[in-house]
Protein backbone atom coordinates (compact mmCIF):
# COMPACT_ATOMS: atom_id res chain seq x y z
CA UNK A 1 -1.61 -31.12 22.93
CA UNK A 2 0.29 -34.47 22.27
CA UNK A 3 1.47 -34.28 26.09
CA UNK A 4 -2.07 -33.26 27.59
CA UNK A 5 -3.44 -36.40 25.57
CA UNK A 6 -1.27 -38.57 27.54
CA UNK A 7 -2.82 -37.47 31.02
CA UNK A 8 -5.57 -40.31 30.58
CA UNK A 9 -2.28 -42.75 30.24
CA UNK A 10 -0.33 -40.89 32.79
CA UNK A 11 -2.89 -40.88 35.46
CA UNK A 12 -3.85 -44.39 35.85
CA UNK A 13 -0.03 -45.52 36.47
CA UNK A 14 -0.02 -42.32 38.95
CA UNK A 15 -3.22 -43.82 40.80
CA UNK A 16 -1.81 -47.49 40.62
CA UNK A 17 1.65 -46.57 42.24
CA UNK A 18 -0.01 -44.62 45.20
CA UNK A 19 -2.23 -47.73 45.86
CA UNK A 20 0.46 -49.66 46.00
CA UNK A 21 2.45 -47.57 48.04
CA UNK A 22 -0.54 -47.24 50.70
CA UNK A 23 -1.52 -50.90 50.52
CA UNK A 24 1.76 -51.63 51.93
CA UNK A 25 3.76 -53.19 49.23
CA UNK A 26 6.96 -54.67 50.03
CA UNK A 27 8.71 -52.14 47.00
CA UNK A 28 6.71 -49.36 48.32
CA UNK A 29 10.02 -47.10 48.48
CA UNK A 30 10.78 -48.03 44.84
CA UNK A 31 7.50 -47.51 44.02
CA UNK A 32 6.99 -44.42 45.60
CA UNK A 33 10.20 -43.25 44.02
CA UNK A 34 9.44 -43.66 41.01
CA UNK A 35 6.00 -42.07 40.73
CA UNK A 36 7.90 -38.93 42.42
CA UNK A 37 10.42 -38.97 38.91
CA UNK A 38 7.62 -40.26 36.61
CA UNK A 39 5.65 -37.11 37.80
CA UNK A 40 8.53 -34.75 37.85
CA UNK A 41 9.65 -35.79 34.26
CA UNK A 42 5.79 -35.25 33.38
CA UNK A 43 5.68 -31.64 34.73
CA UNK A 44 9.09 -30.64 32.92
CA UNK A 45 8.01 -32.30 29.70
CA UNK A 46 4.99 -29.80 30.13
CA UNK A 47 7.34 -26.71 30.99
CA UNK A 48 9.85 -27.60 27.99
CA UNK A 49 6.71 -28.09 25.90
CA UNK A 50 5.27 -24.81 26.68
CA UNK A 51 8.65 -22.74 26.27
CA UNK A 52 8.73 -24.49 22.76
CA UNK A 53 4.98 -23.54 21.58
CA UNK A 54 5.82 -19.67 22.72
CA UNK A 55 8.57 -19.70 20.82
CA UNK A 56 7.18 -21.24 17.66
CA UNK A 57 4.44 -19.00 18.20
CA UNK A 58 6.90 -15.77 17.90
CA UNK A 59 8.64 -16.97 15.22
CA UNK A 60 5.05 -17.51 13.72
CA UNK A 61 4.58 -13.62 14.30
CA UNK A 62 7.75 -12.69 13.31
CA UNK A 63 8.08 -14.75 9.95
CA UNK A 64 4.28 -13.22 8.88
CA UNK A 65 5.68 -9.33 10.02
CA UNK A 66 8.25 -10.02 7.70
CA UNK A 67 6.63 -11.28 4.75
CA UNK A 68 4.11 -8.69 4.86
CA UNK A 69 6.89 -6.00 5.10
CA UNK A 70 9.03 -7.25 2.81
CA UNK A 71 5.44 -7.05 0.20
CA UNK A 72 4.67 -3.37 1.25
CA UNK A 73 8.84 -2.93 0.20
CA UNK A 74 8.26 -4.21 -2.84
CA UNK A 75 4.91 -2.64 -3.47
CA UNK A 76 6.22 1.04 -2.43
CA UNK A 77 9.50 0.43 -4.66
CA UNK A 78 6.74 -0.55 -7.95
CA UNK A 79 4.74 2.77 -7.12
CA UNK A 80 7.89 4.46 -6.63
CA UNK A 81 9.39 3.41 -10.53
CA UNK A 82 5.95 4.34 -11.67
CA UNK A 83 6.20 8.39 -10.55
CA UNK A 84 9.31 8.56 -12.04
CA UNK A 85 8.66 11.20 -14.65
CA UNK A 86 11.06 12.58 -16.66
CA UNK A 87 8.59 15.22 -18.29
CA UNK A 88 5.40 16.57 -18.07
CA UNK A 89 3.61 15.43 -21.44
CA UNK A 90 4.87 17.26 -24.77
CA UNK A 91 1.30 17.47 -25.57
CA UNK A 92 -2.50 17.74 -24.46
CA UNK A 93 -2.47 14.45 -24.93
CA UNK A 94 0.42 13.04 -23.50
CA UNK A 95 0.08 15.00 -20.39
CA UNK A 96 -3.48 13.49 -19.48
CA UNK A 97 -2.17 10.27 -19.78
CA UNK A 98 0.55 10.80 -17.81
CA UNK A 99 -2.32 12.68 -15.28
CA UNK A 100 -3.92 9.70 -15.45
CA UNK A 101 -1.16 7.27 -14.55
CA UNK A 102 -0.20 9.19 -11.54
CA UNK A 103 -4.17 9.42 -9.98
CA UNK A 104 -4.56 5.84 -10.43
CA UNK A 105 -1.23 5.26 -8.89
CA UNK A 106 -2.33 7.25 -5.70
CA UNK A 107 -5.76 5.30 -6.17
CA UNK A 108 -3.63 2.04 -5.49
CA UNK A 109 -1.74 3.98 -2.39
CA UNK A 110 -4.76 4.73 -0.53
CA UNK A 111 -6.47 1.52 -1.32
CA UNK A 112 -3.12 -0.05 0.50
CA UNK A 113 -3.39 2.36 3.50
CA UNK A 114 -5.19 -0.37 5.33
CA UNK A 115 -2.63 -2.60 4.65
CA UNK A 116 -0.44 -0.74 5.88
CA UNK A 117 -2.22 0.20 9.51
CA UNK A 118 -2.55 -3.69 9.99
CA UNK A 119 1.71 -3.84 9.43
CA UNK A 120 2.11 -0.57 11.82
CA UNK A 121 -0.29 -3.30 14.71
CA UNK A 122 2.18 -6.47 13.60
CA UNK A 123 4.77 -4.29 14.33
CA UNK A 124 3.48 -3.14 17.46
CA UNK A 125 2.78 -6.25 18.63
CA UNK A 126 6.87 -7.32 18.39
CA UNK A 127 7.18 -4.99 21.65
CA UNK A 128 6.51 -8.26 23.75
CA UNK A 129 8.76 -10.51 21.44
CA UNK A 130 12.29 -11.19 22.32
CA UNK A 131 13.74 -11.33 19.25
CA UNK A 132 17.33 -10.44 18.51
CA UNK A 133 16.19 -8.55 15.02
CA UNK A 134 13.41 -6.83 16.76
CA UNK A 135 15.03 -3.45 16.57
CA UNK A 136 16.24 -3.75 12.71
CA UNK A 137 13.06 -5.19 11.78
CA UNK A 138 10.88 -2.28 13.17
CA UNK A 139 13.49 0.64 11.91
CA UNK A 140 12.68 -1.35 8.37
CA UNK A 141 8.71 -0.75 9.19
CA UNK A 142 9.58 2.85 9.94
CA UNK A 143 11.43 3.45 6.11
CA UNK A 144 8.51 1.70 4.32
CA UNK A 145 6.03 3.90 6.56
CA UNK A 146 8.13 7.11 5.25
CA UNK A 147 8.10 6.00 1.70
CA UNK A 148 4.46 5.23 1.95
CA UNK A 149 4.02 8.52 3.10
CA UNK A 150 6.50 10.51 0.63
CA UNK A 151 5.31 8.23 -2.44
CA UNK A 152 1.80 10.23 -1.52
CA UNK A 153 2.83 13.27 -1.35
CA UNK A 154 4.47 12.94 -4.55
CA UNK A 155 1.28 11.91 -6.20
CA UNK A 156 -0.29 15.01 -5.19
CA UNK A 157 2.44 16.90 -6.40
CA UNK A 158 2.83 15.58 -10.00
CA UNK A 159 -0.76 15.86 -10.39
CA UNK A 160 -0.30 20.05 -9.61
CA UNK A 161 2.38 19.95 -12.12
CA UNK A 162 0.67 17.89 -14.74
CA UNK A 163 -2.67 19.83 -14.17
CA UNK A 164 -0.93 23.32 -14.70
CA UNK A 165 0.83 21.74 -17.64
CA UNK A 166 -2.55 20.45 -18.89
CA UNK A 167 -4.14 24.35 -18.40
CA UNK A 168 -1.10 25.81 -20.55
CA UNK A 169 -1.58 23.65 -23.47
CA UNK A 170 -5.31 23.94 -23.46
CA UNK A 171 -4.54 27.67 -23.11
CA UNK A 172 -1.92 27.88 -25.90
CA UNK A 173 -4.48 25.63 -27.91
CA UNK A 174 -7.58 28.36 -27.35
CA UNK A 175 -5.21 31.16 -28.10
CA UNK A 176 -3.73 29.68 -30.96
CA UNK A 177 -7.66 28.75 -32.56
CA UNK A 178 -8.46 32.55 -31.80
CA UNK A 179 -5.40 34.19 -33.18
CA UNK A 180 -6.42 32.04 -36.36
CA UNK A 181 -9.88 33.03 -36.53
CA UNK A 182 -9.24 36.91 -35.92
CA UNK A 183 -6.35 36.51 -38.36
CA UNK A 184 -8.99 35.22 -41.39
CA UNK A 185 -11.39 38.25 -40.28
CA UNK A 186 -8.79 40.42 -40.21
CA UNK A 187 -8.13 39.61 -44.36
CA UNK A 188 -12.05 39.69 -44.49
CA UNK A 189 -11.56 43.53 -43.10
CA UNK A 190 -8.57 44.66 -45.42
CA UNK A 191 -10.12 43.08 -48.09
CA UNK A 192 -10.12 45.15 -51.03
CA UNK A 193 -13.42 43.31 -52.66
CA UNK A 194 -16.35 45.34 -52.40
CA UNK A 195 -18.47 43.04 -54.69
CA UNK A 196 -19.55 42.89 -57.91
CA UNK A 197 -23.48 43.55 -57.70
CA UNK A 198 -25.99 44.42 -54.70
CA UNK A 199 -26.20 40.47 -54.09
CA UNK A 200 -22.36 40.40 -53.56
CA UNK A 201 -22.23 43.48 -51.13
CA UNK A 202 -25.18 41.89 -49.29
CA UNK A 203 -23.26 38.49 -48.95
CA UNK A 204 -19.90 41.03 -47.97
CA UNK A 205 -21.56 42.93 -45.54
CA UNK A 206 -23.30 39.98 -43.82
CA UNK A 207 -20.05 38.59 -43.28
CA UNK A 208 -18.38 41.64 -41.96
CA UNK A 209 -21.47 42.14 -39.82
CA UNK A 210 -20.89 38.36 -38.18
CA UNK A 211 -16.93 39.13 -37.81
CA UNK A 212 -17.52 42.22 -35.98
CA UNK A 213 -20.28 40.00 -33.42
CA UNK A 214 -17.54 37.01 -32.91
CA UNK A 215 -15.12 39.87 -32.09
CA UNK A 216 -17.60 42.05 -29.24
């Protein structure tokens, strides 16, 4: 920009020399020689000045690839120490949090997908760069692409595991409650009280009556 800025200083001292030159001036040769270097040092100050923008323009590119790849590294290898689950909950409890954990951890994966998609086009886009780490730099895309897509898979796995976990405690749980209950009814049954009076049969019977209903 600098360089195009100067045409408005370039140009008169261009137009000066040629009138000069066609007027007839005794130092026409000189002068004529010299607007042939000032304009050839002009047009390779331009050339130079383009190769340098392109090139600060690819390092540009390259330099932002690499900071957003090196974040989506660093953002796969968090989610990644987050899954790591030695058990599956020694509880109820304890197993929905951990169920919990590991759906808001795929929550934060799929929110990043788009993150991602825009890396995958940065990536792309190095195809017309000539860069010497081109290669390396895309075959590090393509390992934070596969952990992306392991790390989600994972997710949905641990959240079968925990789930089924969840079921057999809640199962155990229910089946634990009833074996209680028909244990207490079961004493109720054997029970060699018959009552006392009409009013303590009644109560007796009542509550034999309501056993036998829970049980059907």
């Amino acid at each position: 920009n600098e360089i195009h800025n100067h045409d408005s200083l370039i140009e008169p001292i261009m137009e000066l020399g040629q009138s000069l030159v066609k007027a007839g001036h005794f130092a026409a040769r000189e002068i004529s020689k010299q607007l042939w270097e000032l304009q050839d040092a002009v047009e390779m100050l331009k050339e130079e000045a383009e190769k340098r923008g392109l090139v600060l323009r690819e390092q540009h590119t390259v330099q932002l690839f690499l900071s957003e790849l090196l974040e989506a590294e660093l953002f796969m290898k968090d989610r990644k120490a987050q899954l790591e689950i030695s058990d599956y909950g020694k509880d109820e409890e304890s197993t929905q949090a951990l169920l919990r954990k590991v759906e808001n951890v795929e929550l934060e994966l799929v929110s990043y997908q788009s993150r991602m998609l825009k890396l995958r086009e940065m990536g792309n886009n190095l195809s017309s760069i000539s860069h010497p780490d081109r290669e390396s730099m895309l075959k590090k895309l393509q390992e934070v692409e596969s952990e992306n897509d392991l790390l989600l898979k994972l997710t949905q796995s641990l959240q079968k595991k925990l789930m089924d976990r969840y079921r057999l405690y809640q199962f155990e749980q229910e089946a634990q409650e009833m074996t209680t209950w028909l244990a207490s009814r079961q004493r109720l049954a054997d029970s060699q009280d018959y009552g006392q009076d009409l009013e303590d049969v009644e109560v007796k019977c009542r509550a034999l009556c309501n056993s036998a209903q829970h049980q059907l």
